[in-house]
Protein backbone atom coordinates (compact mmCIF):
# COMPACT_ATOMS: atom_id res chain seq x y z
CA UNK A 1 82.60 65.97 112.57
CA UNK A 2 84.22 68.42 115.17
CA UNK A 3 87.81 69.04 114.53
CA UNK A 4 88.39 69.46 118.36
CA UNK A 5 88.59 67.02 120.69
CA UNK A 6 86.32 66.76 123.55
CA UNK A 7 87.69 66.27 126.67
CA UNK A 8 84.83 63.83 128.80
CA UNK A 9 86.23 64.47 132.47
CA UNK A 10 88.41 67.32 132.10
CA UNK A 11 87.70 71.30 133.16
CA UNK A 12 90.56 72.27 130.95
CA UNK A 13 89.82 73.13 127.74
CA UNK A 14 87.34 75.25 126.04
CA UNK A 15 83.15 75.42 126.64
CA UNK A 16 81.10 74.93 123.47
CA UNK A 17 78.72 77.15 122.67
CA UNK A 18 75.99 74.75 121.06
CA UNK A 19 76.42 70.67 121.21
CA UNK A 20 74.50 69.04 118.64
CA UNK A 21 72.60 65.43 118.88
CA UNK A 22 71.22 63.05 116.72
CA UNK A 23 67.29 63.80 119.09
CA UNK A 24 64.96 61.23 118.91
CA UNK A 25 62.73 59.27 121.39
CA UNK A 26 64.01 56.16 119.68
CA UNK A 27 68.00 55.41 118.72
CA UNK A 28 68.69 52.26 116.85
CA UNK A 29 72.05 51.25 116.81
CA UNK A 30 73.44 49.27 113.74
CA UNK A 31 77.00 47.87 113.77
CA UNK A 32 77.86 47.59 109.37
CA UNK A 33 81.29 45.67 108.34
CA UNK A 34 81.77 44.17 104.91
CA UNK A 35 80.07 41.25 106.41
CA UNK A 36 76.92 42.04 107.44
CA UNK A 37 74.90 45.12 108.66
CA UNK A 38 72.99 44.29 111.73
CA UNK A 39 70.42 45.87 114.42
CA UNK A 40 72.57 46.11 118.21
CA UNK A 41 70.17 47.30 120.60
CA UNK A 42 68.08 50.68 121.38
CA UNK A 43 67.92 53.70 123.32
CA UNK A 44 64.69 54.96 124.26
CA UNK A 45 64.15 58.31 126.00
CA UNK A 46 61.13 59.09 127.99
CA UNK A 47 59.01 62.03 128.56
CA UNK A 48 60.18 62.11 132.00
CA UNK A 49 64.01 62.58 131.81
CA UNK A 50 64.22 58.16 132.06
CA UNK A 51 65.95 56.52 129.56
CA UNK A 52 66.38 52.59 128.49
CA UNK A 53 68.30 50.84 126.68
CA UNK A 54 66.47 47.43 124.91
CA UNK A 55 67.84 44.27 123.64
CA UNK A 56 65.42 42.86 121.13
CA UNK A 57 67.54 41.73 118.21
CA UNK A 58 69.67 39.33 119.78
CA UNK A 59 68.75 35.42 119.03
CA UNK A 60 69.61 33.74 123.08
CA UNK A 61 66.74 34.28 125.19
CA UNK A 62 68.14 32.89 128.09
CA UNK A 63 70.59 34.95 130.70
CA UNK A 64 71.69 35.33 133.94
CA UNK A 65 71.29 38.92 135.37
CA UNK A 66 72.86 40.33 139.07
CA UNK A 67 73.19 43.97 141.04
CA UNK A 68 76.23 42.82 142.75
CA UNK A 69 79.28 44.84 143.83
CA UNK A 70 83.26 44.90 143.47
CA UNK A 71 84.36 44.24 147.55
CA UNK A 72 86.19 46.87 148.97
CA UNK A 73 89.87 45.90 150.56
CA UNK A 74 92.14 44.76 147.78
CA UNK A 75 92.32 45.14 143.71
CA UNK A 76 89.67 46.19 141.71
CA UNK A 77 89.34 42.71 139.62
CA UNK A 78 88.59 42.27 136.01
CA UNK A 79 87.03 39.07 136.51
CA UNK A 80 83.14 38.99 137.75
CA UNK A 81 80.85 36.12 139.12
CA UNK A 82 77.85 37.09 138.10
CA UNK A 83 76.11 34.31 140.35
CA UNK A 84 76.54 36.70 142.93
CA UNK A 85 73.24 38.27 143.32
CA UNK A 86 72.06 36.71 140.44
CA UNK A 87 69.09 35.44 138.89
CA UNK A 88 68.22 33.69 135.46
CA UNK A 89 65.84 35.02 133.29
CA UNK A 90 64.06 33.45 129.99
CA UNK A 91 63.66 36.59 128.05
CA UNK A 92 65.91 39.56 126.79
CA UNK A 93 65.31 42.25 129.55
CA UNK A 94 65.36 46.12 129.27
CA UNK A 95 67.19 48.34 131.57
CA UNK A 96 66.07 51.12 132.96
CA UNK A 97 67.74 53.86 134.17
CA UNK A 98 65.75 56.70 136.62
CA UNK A 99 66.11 60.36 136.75
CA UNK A 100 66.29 59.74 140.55
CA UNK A 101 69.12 57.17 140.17
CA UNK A 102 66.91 54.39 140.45
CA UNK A 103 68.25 51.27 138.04
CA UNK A 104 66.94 48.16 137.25
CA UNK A 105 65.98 45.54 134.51
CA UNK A 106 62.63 44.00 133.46
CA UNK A 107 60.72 43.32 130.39
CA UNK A 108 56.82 44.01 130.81
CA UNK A 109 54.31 40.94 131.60
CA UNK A 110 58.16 38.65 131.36
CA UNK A 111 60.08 39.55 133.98
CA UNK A 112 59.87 40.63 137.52
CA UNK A 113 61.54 43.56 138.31
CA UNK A 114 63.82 42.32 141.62
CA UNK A 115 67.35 43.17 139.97
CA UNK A 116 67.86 46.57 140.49
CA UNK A 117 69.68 49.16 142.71
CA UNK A 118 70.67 52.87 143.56
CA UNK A 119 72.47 54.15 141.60
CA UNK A 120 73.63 57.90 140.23
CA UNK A 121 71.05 60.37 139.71
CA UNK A 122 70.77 61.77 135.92
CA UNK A 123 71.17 65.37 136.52
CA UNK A 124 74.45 64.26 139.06
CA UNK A 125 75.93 61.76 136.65
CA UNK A 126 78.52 62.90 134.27
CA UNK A 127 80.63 60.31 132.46
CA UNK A 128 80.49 56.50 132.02
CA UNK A 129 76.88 54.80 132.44
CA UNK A 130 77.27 51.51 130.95
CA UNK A 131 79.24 49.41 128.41
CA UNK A 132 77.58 46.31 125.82
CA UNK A 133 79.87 43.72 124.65
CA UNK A 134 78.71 41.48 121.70
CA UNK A 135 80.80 38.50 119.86
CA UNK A 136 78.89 37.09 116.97
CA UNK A 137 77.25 39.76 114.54
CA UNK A 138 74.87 37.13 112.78
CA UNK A 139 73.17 36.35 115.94
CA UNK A 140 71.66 39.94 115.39
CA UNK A 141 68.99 40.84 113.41
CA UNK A 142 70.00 42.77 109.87
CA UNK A 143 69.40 45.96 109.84
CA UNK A 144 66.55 46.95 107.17
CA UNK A 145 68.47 48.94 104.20
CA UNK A 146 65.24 51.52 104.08
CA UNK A 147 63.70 51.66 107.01
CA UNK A 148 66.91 51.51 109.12
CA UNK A 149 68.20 54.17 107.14
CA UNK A 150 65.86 57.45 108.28
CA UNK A 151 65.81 59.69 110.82
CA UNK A 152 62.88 61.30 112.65
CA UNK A 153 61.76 62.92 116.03
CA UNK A 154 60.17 59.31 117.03
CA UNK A 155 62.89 57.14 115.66
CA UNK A 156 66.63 57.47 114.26
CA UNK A 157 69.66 54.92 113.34
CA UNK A 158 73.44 55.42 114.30
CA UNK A 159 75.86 53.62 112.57
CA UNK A 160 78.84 52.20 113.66
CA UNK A 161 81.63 51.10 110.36
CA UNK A 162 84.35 48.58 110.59
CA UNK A 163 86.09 45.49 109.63
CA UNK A 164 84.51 42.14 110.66
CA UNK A 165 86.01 42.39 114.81
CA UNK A 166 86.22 39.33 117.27
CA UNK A 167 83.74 41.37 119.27
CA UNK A 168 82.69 44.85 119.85
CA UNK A 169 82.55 47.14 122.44
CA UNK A 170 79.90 49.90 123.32
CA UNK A 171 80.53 52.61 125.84
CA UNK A 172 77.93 55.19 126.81
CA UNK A 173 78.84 58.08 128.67
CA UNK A 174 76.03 60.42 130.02
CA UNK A 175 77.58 63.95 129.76
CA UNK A 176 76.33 67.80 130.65
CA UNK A 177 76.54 69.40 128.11
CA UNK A 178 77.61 72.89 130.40
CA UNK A 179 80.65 70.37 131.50
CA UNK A 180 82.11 69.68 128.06
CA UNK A 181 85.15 71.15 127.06
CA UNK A 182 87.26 71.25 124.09
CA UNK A 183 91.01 70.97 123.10
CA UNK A 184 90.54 74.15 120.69
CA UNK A 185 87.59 77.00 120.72
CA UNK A 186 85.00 75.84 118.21
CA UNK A 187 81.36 77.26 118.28
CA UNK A 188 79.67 73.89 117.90
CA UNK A 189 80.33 70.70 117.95
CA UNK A 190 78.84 67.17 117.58
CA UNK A 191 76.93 64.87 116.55
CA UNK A 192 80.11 62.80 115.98
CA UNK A 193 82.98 63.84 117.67
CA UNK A 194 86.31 62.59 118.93
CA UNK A 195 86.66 61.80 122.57
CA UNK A 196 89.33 61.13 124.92
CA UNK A 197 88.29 58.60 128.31
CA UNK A 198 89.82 58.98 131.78
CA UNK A 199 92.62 56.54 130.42
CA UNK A 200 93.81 58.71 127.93
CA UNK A 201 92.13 56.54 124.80
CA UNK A 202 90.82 58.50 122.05
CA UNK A 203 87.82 57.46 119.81
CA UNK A 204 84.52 59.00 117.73
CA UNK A 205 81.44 59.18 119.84
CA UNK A 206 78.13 59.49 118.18
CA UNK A 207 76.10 62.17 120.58
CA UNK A 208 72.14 61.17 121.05
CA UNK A 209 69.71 63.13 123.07
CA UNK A 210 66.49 63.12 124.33
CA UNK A 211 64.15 65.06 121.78
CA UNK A 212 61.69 66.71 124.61
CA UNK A 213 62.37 70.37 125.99
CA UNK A 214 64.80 71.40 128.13
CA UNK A 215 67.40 68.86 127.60
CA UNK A 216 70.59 69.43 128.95
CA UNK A 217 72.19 66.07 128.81
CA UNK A 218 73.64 64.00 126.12
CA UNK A 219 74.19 60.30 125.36
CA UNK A 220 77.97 59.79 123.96
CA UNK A 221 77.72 56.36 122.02
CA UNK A 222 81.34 54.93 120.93
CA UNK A 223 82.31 51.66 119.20
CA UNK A 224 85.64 49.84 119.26
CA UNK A 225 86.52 46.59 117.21
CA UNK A 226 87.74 44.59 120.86
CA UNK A 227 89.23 41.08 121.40
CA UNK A 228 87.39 37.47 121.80
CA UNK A 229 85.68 37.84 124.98
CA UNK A 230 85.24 34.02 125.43
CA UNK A 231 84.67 30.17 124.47
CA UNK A 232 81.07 30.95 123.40
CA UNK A 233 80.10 32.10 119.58
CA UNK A 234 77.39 34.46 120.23
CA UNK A 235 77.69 36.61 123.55
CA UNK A 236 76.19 39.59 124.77
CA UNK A 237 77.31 41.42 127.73
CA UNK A 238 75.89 44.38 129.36
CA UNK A 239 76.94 46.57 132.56
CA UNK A 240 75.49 49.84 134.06
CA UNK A 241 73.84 50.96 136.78
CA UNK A 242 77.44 51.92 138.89
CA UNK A 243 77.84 53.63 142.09
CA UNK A 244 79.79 56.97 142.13
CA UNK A 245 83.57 56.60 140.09
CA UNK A 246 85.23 57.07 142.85
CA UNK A 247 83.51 54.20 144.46
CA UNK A 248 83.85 51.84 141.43
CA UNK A 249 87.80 52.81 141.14
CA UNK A 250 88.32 53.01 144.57
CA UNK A 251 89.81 49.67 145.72
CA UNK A 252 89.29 50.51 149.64
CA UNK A 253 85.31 51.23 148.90
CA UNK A 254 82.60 49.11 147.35
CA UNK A 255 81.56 49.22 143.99
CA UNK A 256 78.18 48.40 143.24
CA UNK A 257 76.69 47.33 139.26
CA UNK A 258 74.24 45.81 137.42
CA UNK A 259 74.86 43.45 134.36
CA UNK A 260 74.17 40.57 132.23
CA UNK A 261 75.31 37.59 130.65
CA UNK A 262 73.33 36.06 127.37
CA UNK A 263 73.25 32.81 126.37
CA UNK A 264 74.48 31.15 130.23
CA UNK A 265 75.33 27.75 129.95
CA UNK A 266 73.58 24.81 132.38
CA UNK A 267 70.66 27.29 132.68
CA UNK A 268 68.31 24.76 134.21
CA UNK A 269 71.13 23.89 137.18
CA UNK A 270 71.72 27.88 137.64
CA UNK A 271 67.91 28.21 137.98
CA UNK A 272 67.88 25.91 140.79
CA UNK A 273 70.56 27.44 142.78
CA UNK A 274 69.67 31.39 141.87
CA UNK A 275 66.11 31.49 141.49
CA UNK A 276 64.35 32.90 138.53
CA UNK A 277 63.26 36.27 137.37
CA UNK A 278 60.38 34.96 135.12
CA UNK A 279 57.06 36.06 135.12
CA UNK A 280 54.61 32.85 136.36
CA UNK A 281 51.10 34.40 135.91
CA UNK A 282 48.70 32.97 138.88
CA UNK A 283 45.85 30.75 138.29
C-alpha cells in the first residue's frame, strides 16, 4: 500500500512517477466479513476504451431504472423519485459507459436500450463516475474460495474486508493518472492506496485498469461499511452516468443521472404507469 495519500481533485501535491493497477479485462468484486464472502458485481473493460459495470449475482430480477435530472433553482436534494423518467425492467441490466460520453443500460436479447443519456467523455472525466449501494450480503452469490481467488490478464478479484455492515457503499472514481497527486513524493504508488474525496473523507481505494495498450486512466474502487438505506432486506442501488460536477453540485443548473432501484415494490402497477424496458421478441 502507498504510504502517501492521494489527493483525487487536488493540483497540490506531488506527481507520481508510475501508478500501478490491478489490469484485467474482467474485475470481480467480492465484499468478505466474518459472515459471508460474496460476489458484488463486475467491471469489464473493452478493447475500445468502453467500460461496464454488470450485476449478475444479485437474487431480485425486477427494477425500476431512469436518466432523470436534479432541477436547477433550489437545493440539491438527497431524496430521488426515480419514477421520473423511469421504466421497469425484468432482468438485472448492465451499464455502459462510452469513450464518447455516451451512457446507458441494457442487457443483450433482455432489455431495450431506451435509458440512457450524455454524459462525460472518458478522456474529459476525472473524478466520481458512479456509486452501488447494497443492504443484504446473502442475496449475493458466494464468492468461489479458488476460482475467485486468482488473478489474470482476462479476469481478476478485488476484495473488500469488514465487519458484517447495515449496507455498503461503492464509489468509483475514473482518474488520469497525469492528474494524480500525492501528499509526499513517492515513485509509485497503488494498487491500494488511501484517498481523500472532495469532502475531505479519507478511505483505501483499490486502483483497476484496463489491460490493453496505451492506458492512461484508472478505475479507483472504495468500500465503506454505510447505514440502513431502507425498509427493504435486500437492496441494490446504482447511480452513474452524471453531467459535469459542477452541474450536479450546482444548485442553479441541472443535474442529469442515471440509476437503479432492485427489487421495486408493486412492480406490476409501476409497469402500467412507466412502461417497460423488456425485450418482447415479435412473432
Amino acid at each position: 500500500m502507498a504510504r502517501a495519500a492521494l489527493y483525487n481533485y487536488c493540483v497540490r501535491g506531488f506527481q507520481v512517477k508510475n501508478v500501478d493497477a490491478i489490469r484485467s479485462s474482467r474485475i470481480v468484486a467480492v465484499i468478505n466479513t466474518s459472515q459471508l464472502r460474496v460476489k458484488a458485481f463486475q467491471i469489464i473493460f473493452s478493447e475500445d476504451g468502453s467500460f461496464f459495470i454488470n450485476f449478475p449475482y444479485f437474487r431480485h430480477r425486477i427494477g425500476l431504472l431512469c436518466a432523470s435530472a436534479l432541477p436547477a433553482g433550489g437545493k440539491r436534494q438527497t431524496d430521488i423519485n426515480l419514477e421520473q423518467g423511469g421504466k421497469v425492467a425484468s432482468h438485472l441490466v448492465k451499464y455502459s459507459h462510452q469513450p464518447d460520453g455516451r451512457a446507458h443500460f441494457s442487457q443483450t436479447g433482455k432489455i431495450i436500450t431506451a435509458v440512457k443519456r450524455q454524459s462525460i467523455p472518458l478522456d474529459a472525466q476525472n473524478g466520481h463516475i458512479f456509486t452501488l449501494q447494497i443492504q443484504g450480503l446473502a442475496a449475493f452469490e458466494p464468492a468461489d474460495p479458488v476460482k475467485d481467488a486468482t488473478t489474470s490478464l482476462k479476469r481478476a478479484v478485488i476484495e473488500f474486508t469488514m465487519e458484517p455492515p447495515d449496507s455498503v457503499k461503492f464509489v468509483g472514481r475514473w482518474l488520469d493518472v497525469n492528474k494524480i497527486r500525492c501528499s509526499s513524493p513517492v515513485p509509485s504508488i497503488g494498487p491500494i492506496v488511501l484517498t481523500q474525496d472532495p469532502g475531505g473523507a479519507w478511505t483505501n481505494s483499490i486502483f483497476v485498469a484496463n489491460p490493453h495498450p496505451n492506458t492512461r486512466h484508472v478505475l479507483a474502487i472504495s468500500c465503506i461499511p454505510f447505514h440502513k438505506l431502507g425498509t427493504e432486506p435486500e437492496m441494490l442501488m446504482f447511480d452513474g452516468g452524471f453531467d459535469a460536477l459542477e452541474a450536479m453540485t450546482d444548485p442553479t443548473k441541472e443535474g442529469g443521472f442515471q440509476a437503479f432501484i432492485y427489487p421495486v415494490s408493486e412492480a406490476d402497477n409501476i409497469r402500467q404507469r412507466l412502461g417497460s424496458v423488456d425485450y418482447v421478441q415479435k412473432s
